[in-house]
N, C-alpha and C. Protein backbone atom coordinates (compact mmCIF):
# COMPACT_ATOMS: atom_id res chain seq x y z
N UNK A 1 4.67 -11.03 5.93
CA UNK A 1 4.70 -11.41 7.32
C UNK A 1 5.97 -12.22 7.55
N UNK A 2 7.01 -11.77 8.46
CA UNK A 2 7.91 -12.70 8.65
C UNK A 2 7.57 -13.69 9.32
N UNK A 3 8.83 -15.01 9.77
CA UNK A 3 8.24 -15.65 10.60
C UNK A 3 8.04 -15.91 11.62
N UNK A 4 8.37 -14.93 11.94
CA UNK A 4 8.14 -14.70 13.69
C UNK A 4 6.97 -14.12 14.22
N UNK A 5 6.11 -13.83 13.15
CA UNK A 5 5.00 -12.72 13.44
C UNK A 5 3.77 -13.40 13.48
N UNK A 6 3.28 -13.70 14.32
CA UNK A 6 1.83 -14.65 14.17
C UNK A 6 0.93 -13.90 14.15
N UNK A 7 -0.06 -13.86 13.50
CA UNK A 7 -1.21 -13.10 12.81
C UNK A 7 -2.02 -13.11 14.20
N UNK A 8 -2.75 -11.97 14.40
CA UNK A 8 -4.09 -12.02 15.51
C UNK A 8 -5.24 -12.03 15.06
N UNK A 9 -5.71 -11.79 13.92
CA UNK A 9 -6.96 -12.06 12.81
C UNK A 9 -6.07 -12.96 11.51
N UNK A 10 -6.87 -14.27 11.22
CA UNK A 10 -6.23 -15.33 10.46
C UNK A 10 -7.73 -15.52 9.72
N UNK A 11 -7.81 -15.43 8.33
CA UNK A 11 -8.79 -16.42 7.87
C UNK A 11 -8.29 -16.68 6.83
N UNK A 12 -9.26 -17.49 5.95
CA UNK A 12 -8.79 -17.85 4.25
C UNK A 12 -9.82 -17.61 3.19
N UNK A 13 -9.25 -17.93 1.80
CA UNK A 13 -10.41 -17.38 0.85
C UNK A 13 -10.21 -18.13 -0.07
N UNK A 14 -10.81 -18.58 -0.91
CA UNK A 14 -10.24 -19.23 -1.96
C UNK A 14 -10.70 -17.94 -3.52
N UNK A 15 -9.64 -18.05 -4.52
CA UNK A 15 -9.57 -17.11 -5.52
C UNK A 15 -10.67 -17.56 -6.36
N UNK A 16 -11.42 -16.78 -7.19
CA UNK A 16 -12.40 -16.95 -7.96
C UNK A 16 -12.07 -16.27 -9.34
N UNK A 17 -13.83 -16.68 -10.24
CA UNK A 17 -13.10 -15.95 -11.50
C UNK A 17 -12.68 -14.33 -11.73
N UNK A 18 -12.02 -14.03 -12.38
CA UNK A 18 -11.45 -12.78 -12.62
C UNK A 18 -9.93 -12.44 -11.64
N UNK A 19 -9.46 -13.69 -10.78
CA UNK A 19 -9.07 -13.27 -9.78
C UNK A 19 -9.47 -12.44 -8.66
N UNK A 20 -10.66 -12.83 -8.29
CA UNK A 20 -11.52 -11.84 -7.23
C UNK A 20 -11.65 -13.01 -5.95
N UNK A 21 -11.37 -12.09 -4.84
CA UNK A 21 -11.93 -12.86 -3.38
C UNK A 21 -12.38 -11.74 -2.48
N UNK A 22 -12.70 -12.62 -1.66
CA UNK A 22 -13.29 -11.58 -0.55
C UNK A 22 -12.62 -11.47 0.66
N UNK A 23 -12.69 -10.74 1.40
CA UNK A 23 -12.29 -10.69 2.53
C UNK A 23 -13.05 -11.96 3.62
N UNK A 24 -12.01 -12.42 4.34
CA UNK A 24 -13.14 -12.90 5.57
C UNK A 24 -13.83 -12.12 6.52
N UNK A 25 -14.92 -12.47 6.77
CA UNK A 25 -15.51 -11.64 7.93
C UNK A 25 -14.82 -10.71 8.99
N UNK A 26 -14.09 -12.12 9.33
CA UNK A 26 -13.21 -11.75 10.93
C UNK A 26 -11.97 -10.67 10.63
N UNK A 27 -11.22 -10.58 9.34
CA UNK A 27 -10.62 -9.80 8.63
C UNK A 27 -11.23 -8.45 8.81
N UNK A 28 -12.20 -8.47 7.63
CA UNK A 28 -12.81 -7.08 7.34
C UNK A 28 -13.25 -6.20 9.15
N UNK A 29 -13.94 -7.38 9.85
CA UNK A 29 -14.03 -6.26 10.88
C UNK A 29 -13.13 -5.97 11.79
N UNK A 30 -11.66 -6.72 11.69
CA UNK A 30 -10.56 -6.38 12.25
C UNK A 30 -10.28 -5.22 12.01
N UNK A 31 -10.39 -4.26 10.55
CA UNK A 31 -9.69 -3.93 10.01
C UNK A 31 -10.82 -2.46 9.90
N UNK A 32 -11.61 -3.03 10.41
CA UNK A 32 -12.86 -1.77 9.86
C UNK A 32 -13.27 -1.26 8.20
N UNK A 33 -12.93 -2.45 7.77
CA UNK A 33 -13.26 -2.47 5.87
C UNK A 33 -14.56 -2.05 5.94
N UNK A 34 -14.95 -1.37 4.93
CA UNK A 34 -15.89 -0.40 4.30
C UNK A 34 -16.07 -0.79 2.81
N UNK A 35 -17.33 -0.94 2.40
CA UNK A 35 -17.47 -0.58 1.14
C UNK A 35 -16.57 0.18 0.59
N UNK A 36 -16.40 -0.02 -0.78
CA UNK A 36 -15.15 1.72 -1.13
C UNK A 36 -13.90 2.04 -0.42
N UNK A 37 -13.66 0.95 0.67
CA UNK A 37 -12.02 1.25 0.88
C UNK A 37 -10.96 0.86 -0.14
N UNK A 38 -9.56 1.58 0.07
CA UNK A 38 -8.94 0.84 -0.56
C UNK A 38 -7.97 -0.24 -0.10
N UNK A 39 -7.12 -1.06 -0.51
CA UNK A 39 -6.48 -1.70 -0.02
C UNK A 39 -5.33 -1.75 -1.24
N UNK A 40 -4.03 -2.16 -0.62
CA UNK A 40 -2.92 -1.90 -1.02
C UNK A 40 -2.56 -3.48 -1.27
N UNK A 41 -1.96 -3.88 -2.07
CA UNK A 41 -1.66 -5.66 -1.92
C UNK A 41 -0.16 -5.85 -2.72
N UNK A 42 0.91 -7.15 -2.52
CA UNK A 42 2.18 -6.88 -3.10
C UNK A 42 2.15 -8.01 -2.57
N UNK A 43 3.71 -8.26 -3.08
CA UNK A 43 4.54 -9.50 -3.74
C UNK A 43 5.68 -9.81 -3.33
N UNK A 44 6.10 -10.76 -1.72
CA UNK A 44 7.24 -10.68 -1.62
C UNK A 44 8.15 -11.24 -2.38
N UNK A 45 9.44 -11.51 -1.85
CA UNK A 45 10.18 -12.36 -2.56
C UNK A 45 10.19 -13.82 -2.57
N UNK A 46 9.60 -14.07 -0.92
CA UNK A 46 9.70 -15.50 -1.22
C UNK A 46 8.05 -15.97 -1.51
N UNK A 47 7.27 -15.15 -2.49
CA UNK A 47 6.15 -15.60 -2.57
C UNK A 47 4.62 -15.14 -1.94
N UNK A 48 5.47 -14.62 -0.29
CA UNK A 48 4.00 -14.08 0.34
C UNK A 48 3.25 -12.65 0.12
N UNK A 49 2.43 -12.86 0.03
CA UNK A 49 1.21 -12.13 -0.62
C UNK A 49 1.29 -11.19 0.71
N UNK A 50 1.25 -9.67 0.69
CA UNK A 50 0.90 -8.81 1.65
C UNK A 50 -0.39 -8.23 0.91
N UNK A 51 -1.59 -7.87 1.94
CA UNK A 51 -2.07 -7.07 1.84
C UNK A 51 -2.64 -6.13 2.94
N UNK A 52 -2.61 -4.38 2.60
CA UNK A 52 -3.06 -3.55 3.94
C UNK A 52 -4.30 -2.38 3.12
N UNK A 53 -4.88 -2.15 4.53
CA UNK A 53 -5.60 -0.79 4.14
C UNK A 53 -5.15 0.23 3.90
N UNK A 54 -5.26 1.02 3.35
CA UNK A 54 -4.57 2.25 2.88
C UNK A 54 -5.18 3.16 1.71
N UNK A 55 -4.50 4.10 1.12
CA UNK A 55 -4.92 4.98 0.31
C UNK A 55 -4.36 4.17 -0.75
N UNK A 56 -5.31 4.75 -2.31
CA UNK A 56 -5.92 3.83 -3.57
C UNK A 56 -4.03 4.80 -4.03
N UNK A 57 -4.03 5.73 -3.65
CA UNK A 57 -2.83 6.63 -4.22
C UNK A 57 -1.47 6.09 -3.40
N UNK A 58 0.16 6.30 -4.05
CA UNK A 58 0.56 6.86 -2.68
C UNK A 58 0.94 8.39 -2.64
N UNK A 59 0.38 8.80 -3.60
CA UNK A 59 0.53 10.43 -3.41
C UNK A 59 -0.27 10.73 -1.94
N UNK A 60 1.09 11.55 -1.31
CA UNK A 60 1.09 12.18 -0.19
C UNK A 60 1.61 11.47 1.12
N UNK A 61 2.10 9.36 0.29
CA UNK A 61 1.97 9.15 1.49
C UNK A 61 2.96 9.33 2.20
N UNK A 62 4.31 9.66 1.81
CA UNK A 62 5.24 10.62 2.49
C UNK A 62 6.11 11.55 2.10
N UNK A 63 5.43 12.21 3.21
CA UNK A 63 5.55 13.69 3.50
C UNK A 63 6.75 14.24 3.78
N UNK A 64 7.50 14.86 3.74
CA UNK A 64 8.58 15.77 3.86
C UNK A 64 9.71 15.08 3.13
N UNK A 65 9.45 13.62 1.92
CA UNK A 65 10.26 12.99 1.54
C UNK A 65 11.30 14.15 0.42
N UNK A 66 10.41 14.72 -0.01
CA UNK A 66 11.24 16.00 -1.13
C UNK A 66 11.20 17.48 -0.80
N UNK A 67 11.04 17.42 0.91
CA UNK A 67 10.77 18.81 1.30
C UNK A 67 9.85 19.33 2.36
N UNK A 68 9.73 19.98 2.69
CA UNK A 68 8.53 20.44 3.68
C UNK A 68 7.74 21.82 3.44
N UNK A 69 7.92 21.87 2.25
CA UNK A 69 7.65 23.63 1.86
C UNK A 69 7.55 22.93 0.40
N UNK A 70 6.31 23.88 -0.46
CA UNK A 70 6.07 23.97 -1.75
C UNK A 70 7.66 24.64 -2.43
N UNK A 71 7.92 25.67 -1.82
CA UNK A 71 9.59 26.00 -2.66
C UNK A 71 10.42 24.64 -2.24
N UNK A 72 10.30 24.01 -0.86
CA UNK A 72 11.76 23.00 -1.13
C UNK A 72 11.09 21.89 -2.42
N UNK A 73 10.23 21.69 -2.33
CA UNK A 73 9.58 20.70 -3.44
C UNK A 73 9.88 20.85 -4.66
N UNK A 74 9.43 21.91 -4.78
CA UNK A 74 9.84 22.57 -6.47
C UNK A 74 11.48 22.79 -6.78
N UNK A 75 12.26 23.25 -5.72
CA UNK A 75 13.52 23.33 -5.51
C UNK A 75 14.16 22.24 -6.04
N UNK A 76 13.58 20.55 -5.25
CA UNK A 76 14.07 19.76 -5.22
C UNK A 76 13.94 19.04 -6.94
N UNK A 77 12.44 19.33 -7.31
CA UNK A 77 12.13 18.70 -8.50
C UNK A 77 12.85 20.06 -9.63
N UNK A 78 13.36 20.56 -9.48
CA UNK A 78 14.27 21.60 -10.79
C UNK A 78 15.72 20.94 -10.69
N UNK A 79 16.01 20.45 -9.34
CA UNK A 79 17.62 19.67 -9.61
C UNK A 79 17.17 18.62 -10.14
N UNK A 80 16.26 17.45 -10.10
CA UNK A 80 15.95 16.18 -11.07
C UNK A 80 16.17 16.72 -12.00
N UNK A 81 15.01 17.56 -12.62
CA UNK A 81 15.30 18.02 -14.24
C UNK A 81 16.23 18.90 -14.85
N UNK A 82 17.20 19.04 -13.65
CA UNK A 82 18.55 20.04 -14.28
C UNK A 82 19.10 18.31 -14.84
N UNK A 83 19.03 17.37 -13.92
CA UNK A 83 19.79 15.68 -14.13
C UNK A 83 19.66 15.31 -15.61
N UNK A 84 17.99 16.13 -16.21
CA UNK A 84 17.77 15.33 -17.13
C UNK A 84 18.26 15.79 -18.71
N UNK A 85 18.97 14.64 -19.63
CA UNK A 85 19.12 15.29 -20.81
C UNK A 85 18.52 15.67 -21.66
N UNK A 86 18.87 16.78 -22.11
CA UNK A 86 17.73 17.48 -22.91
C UNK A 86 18.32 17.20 -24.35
């Protein structure tokens, strides 16, 4: 979050054992958390903790990054491994 960005759902948690917390209430139903969702979490530089909903993968999460067609894909991944020494 930079600092210009003021949060519209704010709560807190304190960390427990295993490194486990919970969501706050007001969080989770901001966010429409579900049992079994996943959530994505990271590490800025100066310290702040992001976390979002999202897929447990990022396979797929973008799309046309190596192509838009199964041949440009494969196309694209045969020039990597032409790169690589054999």
């Amino acid at each position: 979050m930079s600092a210009t960005t003021i949060p519209t759902v704010f709560g807190s948690f304190r960390l427990r054992a295993k490194n486990q917390f919970t969501l706050p209430d007001a969080v989770a139903r901001a966010v429409d958390a579900q049992p079994g969702d996943h959530f994505r979490i990271w590490v800025e530089d100066d310290g702040t903790i992001g976390i979002s909903k999202g897929r447990a993968s990022l396979a797929g999460a973008f799309p046309g990054m190596w192509g838009d067609t199964s041949e440009d894909i494969e196309a694209h991944l045969n020039e990597l491994r032409d790169e690589w020494e054999r």
